[in-house]
N, C-alpha and C. Protein backbone atom coordinates (compact mmCIF):
# COMPACT_ATOMS: atom_id res chain seq x y z
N UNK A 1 -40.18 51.08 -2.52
CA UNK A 1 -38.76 51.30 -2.37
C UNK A 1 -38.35 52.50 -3.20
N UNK A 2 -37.58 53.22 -2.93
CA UNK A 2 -36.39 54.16 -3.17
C UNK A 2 -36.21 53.77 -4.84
N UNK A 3 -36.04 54.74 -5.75
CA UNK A 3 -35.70 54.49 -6.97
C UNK A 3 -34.96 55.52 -7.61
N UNK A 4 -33.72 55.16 -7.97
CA UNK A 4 -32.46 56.50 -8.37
C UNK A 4 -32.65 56.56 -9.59
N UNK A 5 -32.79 57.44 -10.41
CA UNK A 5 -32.53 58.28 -11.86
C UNK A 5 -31.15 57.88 -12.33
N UNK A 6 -30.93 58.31 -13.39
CA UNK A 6 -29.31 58.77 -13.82
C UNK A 6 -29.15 59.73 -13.52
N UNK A 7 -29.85 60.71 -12.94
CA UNK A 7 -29.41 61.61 -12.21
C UNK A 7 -28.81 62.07 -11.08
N UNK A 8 -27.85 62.80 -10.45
CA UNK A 8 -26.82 62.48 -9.64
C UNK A 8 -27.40 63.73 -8.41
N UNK A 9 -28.37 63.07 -7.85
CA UNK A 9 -28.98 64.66 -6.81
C UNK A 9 -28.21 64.47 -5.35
N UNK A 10 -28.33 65.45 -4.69
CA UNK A 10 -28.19 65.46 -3.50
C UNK A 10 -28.90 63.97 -2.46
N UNK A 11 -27.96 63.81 -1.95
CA UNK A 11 -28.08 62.49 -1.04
C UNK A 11 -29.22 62.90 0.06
N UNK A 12 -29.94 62.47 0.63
CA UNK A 12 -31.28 63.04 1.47
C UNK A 12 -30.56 62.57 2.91
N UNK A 13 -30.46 64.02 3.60
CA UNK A 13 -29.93 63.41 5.11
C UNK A 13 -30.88 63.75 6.11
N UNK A 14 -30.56 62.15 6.67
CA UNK A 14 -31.54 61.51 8.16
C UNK A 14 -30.38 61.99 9.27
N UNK A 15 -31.83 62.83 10.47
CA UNK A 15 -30.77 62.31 11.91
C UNK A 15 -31.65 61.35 12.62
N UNK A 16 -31.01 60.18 13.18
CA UNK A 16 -31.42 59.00 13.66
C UNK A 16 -31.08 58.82 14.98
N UNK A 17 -32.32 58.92 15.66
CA UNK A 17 -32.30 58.75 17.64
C UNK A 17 -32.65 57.87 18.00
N UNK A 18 -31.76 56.99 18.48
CA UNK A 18 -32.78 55.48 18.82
C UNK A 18 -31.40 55.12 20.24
N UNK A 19 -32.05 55.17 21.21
CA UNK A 19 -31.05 54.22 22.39
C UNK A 19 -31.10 53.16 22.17
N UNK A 20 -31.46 52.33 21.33
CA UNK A 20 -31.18 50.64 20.95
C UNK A 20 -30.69 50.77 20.04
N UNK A 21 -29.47 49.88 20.42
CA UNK A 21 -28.27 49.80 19.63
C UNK A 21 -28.49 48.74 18.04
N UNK A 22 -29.38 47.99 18.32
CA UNK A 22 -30.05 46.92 17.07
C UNK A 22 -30.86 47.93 16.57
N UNK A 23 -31.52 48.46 16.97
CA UNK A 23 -32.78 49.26 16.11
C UNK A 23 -32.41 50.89 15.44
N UNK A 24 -30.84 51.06 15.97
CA UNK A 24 -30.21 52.08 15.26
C UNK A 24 -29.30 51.83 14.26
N UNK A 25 -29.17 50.32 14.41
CA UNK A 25 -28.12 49.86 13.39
C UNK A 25 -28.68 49.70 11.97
N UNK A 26 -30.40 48.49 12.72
CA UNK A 26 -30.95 48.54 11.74
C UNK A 26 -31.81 49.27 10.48
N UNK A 27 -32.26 50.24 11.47
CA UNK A 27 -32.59 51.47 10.86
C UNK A 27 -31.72 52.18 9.86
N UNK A 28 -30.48 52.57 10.36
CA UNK A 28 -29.42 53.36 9.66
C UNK A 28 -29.55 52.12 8.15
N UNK A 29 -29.19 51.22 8.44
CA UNK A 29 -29.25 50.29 7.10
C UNK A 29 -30.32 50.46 6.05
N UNK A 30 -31.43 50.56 6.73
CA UNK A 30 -32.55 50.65 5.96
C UNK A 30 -32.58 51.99 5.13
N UNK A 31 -32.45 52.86 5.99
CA UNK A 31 -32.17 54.42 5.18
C UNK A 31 -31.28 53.97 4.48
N UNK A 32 -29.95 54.01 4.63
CA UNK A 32 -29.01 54.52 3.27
C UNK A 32 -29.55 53.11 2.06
N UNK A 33 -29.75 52.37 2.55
CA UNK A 33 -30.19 51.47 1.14
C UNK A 33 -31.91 52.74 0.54
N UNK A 34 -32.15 53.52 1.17
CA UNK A 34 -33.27 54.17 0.21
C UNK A 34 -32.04 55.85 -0.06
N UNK A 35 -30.92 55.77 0.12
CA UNK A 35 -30.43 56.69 -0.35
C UNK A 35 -30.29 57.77 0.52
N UNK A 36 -30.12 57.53 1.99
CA UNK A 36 -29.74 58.73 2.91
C UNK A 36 -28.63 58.70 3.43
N UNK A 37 -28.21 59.69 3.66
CA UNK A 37 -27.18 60.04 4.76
C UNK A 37 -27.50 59.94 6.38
N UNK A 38 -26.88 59.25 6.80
CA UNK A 38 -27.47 59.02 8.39
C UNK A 38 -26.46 59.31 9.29
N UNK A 39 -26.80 60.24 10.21
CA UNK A 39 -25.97 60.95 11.64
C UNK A 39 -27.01 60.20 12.67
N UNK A 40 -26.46 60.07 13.43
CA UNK A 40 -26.72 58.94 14.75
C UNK A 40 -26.68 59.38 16.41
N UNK A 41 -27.53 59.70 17.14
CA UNK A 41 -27.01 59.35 17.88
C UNK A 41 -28.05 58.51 19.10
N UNK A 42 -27.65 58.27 20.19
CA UNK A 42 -28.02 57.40 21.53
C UNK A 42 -29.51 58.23 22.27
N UNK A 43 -29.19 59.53 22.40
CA UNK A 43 -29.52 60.45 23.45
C UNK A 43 -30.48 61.32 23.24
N UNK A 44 -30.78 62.11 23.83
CA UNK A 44 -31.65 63.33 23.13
C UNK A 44 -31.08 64.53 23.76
N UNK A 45 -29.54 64.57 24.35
CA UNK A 45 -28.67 65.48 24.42
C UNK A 45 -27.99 65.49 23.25
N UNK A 46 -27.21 64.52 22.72
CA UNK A 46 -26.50 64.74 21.86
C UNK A 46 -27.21 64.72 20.33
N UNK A 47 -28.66 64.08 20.59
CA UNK A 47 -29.31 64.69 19.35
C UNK A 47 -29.71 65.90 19.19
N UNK A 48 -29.98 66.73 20.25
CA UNK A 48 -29.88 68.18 20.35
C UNK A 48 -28.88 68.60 19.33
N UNK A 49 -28.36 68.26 20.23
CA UNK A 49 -26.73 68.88 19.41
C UNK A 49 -26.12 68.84 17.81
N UNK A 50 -26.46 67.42 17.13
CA UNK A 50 -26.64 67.18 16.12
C UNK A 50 -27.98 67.99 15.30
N UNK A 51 -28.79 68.31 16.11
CA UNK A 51 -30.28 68.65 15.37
C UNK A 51 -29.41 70.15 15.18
N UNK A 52 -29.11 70.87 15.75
CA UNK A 52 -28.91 71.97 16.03
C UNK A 52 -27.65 72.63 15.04
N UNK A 53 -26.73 71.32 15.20
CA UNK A 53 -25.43 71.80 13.67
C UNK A 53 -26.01 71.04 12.42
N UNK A 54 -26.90 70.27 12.37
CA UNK A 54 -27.51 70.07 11.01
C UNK A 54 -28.95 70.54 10.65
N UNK A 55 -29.34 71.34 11.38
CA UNK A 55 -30.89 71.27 11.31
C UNK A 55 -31.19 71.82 9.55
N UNK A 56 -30.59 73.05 8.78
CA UNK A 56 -30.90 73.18 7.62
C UNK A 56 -30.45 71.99 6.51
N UNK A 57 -29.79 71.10 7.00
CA UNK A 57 -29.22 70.17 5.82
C UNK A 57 -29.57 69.07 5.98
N UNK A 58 -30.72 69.07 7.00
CA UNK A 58 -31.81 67.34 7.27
C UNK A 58 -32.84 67.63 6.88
N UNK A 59 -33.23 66.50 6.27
CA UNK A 59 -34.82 66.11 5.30
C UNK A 59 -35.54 65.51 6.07
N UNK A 60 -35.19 64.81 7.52
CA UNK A 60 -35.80 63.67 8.05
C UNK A 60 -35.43 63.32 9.40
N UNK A 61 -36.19 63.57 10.57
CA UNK A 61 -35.58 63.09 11.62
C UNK A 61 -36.40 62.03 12.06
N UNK A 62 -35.45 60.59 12.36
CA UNK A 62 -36.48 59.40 12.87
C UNK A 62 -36.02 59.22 14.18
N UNK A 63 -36.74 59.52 15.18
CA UNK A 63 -36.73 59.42 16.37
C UNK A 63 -37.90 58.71 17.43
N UNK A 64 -37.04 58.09 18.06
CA UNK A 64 -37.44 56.88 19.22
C UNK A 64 -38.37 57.51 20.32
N UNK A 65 -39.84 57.60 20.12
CA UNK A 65 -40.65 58.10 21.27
C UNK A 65 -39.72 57.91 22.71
N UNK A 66 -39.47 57.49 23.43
CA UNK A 66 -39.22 57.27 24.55
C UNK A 66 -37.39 57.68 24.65
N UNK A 67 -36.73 58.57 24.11
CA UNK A 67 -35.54 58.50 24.07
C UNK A 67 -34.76 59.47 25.40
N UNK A 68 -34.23 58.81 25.76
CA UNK A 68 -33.32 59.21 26.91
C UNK A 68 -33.07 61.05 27.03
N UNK A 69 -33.34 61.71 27.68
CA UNK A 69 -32.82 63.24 27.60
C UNK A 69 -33.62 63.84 27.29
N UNK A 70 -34.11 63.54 26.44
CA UNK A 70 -35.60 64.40 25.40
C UNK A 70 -36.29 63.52 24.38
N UNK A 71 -37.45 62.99 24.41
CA UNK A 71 -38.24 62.04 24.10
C UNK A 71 -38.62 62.85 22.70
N UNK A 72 -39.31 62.19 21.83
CA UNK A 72 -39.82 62.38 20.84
C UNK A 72 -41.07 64.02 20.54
N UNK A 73 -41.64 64.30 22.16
CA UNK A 73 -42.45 64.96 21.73
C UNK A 73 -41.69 66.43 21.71
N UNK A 74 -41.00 66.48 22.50
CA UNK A 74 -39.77 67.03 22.85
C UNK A 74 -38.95 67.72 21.53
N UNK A 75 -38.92 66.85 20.69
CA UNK A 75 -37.75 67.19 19.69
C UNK A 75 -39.04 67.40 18.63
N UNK A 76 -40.04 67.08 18.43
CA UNK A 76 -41.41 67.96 17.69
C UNK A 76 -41.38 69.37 18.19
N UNK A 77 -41.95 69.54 19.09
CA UNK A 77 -41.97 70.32 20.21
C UNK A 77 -40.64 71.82 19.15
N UNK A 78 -39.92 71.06 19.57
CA UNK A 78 -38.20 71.95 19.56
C UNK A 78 -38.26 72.46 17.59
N UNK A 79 -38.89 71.68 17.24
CA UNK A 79 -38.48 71.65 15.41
C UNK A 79 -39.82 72.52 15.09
N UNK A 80 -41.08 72.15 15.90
CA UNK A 80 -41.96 73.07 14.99
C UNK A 80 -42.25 74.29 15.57
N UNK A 81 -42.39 74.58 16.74
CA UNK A 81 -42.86 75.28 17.67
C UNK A 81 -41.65 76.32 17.92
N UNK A 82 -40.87 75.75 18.66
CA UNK A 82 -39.56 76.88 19.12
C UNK A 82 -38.67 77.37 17.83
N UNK A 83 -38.32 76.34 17.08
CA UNK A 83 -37.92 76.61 15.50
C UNK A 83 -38.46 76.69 14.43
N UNK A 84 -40.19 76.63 14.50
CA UNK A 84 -40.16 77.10 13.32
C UNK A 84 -39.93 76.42 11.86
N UNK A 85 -39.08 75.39 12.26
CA UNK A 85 -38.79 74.86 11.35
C UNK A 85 -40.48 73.64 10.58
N UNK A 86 -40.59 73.73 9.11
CA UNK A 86 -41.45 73.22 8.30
C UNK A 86 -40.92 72.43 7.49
N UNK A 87 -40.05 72.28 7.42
CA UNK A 87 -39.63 71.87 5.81
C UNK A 87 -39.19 70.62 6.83
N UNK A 88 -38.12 69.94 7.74
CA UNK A 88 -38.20 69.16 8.64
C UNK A 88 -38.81 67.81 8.30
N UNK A 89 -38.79 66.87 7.59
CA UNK A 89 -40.16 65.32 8.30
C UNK A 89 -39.83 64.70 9.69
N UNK A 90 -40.27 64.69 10.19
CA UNK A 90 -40.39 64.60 11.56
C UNK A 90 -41.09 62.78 11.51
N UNK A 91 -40.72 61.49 11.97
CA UNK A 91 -41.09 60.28 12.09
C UNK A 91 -40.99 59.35 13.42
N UNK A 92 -41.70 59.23 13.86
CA UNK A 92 -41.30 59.19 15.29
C UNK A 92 -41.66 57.48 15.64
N UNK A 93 -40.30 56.37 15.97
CA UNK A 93 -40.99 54.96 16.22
C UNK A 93 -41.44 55.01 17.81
N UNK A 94 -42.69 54.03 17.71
CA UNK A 94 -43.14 54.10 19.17
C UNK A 94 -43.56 52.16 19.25
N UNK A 95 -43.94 51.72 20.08
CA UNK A 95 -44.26 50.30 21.04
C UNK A 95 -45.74 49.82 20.11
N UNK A 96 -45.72 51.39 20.88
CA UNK A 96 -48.23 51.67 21.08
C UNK A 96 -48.36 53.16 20.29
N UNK A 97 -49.19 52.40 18.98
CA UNK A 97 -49.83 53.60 18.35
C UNK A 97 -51.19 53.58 18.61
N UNK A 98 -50.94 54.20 19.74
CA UNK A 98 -52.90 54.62 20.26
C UNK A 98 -52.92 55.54 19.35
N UNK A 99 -54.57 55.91 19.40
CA UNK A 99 -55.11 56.57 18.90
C UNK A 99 -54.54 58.25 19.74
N UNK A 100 -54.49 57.86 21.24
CA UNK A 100 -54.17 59.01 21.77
C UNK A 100 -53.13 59.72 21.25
N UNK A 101 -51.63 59.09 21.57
CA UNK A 101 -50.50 59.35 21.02
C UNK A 101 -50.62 59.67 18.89
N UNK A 102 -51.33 59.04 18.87
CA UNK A 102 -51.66 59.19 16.99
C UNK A 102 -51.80 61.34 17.02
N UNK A 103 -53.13 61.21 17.96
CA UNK A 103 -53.65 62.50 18.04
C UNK A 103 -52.27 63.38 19.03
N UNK A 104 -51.99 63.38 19.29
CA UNK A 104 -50.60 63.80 20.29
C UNK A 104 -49.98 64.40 19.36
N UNK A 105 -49.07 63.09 18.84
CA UNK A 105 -48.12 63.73 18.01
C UNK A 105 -48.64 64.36 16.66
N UNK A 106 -49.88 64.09 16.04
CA UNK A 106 -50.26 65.07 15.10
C UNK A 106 -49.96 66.54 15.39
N UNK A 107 -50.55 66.85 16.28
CA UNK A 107 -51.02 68.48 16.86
C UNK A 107 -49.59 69.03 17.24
N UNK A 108 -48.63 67.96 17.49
CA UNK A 108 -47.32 68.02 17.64
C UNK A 108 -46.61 68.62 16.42
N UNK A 109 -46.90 68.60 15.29
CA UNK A 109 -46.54 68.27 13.63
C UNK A 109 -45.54 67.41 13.28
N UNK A 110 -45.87 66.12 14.07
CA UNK A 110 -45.32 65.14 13.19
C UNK A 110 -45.83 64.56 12.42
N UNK A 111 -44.76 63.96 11.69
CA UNK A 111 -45.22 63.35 10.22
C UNK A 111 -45.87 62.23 9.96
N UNK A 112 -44.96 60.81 10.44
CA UNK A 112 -45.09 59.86 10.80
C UNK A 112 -45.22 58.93 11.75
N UNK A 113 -45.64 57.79 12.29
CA UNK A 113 -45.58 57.36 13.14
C UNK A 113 -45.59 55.86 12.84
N UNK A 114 -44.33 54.83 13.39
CA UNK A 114 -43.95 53.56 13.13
C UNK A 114 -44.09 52.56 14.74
N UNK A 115 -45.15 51.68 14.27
CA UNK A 115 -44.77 51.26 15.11
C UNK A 115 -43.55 49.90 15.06
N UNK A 116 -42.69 50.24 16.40
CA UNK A 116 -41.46 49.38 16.35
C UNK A 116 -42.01 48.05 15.81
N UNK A 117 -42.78 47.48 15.80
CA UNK A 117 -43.16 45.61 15.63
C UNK A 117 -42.79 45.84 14.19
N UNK A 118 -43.73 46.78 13.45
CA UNK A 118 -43.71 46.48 11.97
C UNK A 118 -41.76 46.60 11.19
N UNK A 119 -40.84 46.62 12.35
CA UNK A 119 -39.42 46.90 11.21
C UNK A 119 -38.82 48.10 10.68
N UNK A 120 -37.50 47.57 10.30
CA UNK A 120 -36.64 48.83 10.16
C UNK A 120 -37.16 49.87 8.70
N UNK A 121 -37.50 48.44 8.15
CA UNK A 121 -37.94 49.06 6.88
C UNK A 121 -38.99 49.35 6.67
N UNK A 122 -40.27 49.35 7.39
CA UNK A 122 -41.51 50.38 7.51
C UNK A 122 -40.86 51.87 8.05
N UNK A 123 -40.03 51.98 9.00
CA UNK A 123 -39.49 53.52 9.43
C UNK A 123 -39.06 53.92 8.23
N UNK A 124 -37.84 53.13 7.48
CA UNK A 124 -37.08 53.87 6.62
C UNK A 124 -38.60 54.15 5.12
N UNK A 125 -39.77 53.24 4.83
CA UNK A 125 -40.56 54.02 3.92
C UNK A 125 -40.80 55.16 4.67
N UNK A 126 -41.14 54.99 5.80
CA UNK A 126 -42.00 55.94 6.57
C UNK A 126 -41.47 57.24 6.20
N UNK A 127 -40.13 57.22 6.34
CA UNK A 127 -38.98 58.64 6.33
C UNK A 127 -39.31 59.03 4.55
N UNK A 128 -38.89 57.98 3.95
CA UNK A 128 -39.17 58.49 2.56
C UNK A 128 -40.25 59.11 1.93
N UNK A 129 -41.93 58.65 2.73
CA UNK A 129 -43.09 59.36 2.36
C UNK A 129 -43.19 60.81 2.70
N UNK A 130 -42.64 60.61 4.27
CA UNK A 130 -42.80 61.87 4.84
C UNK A 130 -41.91 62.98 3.98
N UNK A 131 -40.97 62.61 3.57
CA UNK A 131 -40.01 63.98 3.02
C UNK A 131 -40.54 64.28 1.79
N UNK A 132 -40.93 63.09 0.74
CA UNK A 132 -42.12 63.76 -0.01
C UNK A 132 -43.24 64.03 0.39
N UNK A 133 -43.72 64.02 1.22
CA UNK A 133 -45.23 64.83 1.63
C UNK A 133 -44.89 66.16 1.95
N UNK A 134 -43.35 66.18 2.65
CA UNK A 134 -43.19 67.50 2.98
C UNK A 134 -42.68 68.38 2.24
N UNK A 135 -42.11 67.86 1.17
CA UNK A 135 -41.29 68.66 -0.03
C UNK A 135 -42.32 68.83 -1.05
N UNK A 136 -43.39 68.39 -1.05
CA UNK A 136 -44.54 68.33 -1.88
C UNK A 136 -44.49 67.93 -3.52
N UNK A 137 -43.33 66.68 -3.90
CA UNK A 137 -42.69 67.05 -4.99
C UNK A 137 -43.23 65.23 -4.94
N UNK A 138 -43.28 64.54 -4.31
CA UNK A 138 -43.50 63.07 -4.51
C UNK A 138 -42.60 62.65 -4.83
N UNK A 139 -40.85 63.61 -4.17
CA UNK A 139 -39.85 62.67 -4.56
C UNK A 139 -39.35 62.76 -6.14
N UNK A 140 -39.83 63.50 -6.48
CA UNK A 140 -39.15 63.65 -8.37
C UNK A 140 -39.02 64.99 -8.55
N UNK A 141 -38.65 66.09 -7.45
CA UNK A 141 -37.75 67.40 -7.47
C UNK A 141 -36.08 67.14 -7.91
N UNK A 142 -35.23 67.83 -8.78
CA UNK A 142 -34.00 67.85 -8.68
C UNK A 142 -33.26 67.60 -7.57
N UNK A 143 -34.00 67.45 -6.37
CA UNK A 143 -32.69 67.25 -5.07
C UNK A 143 -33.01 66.20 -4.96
N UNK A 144 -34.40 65.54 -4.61
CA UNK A 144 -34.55 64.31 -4.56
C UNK A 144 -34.94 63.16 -5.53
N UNK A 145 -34.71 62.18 -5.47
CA UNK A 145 -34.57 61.23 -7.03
C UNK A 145 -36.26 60.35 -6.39
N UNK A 146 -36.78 60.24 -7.85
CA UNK A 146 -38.17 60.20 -7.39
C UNK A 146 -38.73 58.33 -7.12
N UNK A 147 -40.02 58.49 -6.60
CA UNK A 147 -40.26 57.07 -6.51
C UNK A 147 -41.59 56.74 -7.40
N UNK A 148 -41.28 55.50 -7.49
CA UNK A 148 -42.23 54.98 -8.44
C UNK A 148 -43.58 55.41 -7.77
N UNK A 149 -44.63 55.87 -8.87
CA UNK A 149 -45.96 56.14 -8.16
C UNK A 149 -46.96 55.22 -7.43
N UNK A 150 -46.64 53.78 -7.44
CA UNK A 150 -47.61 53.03 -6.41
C UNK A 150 -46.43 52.74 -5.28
N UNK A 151 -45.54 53.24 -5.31
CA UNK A 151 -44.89 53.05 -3.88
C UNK A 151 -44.44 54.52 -3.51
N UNK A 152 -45.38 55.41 -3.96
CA UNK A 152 -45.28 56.53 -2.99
C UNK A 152 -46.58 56.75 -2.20
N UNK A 153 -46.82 56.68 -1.02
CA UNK A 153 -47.76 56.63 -0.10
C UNK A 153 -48.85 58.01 0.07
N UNK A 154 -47.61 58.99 -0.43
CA UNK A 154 -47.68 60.33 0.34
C UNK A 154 -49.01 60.99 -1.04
N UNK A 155 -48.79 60.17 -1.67
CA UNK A 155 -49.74 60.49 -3.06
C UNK A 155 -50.82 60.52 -2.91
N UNK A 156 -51.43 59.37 -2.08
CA UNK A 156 -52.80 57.98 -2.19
C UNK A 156 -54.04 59.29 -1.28
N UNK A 157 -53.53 60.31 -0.63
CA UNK A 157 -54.44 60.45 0.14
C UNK A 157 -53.55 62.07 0.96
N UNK A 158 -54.66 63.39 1.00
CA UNK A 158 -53.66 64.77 2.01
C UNK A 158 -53.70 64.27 3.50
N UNK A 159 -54.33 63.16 3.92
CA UNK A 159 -54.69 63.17 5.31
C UNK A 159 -53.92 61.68 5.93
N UNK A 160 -54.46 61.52 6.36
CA UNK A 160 -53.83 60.27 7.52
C UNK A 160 -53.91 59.22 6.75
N UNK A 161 -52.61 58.21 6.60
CA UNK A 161 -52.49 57.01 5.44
C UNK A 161 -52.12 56.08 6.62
N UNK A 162 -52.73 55.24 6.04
CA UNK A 162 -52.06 53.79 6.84
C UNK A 162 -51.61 52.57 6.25
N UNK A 163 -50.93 52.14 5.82
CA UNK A 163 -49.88 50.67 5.34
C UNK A 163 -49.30 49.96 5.97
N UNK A 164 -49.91 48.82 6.45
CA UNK A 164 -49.34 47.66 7.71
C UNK A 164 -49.83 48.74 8.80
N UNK A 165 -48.78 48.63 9.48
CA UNK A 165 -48.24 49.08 11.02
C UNK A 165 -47.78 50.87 11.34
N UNK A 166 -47.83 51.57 9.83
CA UNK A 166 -47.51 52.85 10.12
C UNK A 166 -48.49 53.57 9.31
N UNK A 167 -47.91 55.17 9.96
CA UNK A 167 -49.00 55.83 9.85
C UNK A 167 -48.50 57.06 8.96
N UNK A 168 -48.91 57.84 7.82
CA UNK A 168 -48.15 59.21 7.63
C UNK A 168 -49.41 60.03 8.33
N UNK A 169 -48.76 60.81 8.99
CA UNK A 169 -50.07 61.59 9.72
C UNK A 169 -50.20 62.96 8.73
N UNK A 170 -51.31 64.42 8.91
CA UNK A 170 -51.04 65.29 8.13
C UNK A 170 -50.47 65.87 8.80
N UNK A 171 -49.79 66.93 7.40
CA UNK A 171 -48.46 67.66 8.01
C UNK A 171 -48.98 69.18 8.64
């Protein structure tokens, strides 16, 4: 879990794509209890749109493989490739973490991968490893408030981690 300082850093903001209305609710919950800011939406039009007026001021996008408009590989695709963008964690929930899709979305540069069975709160660690794996700070940089060292994942290993049901893939 998430662990705050007395220090007063910048709040870590998630954009959150999920067309299920339970699994966006629950999700969003799970993040801000680890300390994010969460923008929302249904679609992968209007997450466009959101990706696009927040893209420098998000740490974390958790997005629903299969999402309406533009699916998960889609919005990898759009963040690493067409934008460029690195700094990004990219977490993507899916049904079925084949091995295929595992290898997919790696080469994709995503970060993480949850599968839906394991819960809201395997995504929301998931989001938290990934932004320290990607900030390379383990979470105890001035912007972000750090986590205890046996519950940071992103530590244990540079390559592919696994805990329960999810995966941090390399970045």
């Amino acid at each position: 879990m998430y662990r705050m300082t007395n220090r007063t850093p910048r709040s870590l903001r998630a954009l959150l794509l999920d067309d299920h209305d339970e699994a966006l609710l629950e999700v969003r919950r799970a993040l801000e209890a680890r300390c994010f800011s969460v923008l929302a939406a249904r679609d992968g039009t209007r997450g466009v749109e959101l990706l696009l007026e927040e893209l420098l001021e998000l740490d974390v996008l958790v997005v629903d493989l299969d999402l309406p408009h533009r699916d998960a590989r889609a919005f990898a695709d759009l963040i690493r490739r067409a934008g460029g963008e690195r700094d990004l964690a990219v977490v993507v929930l899916a049904h079925d973490a084949t091995p295929e899709l595992r290898a997919e979305l790696r080469a994709l540069g995503v970060d993480a991968l949850v599968d839906r069975s394991s819960g809201p709160e395997a995504a929301a660690e998931a989001a938290v490893a990934a932004v320290a794996a990607r900030t390379g700070s383990g979470g105890d940089s001035a912007e972000h408030p750090p986590m205890a060292p046996e519950e940071s994942p992103a530590a244990a290993a540079p390559w592919e981690l696994s805990f329960g049901r999810w995966s941090l893939l390399p970045a």
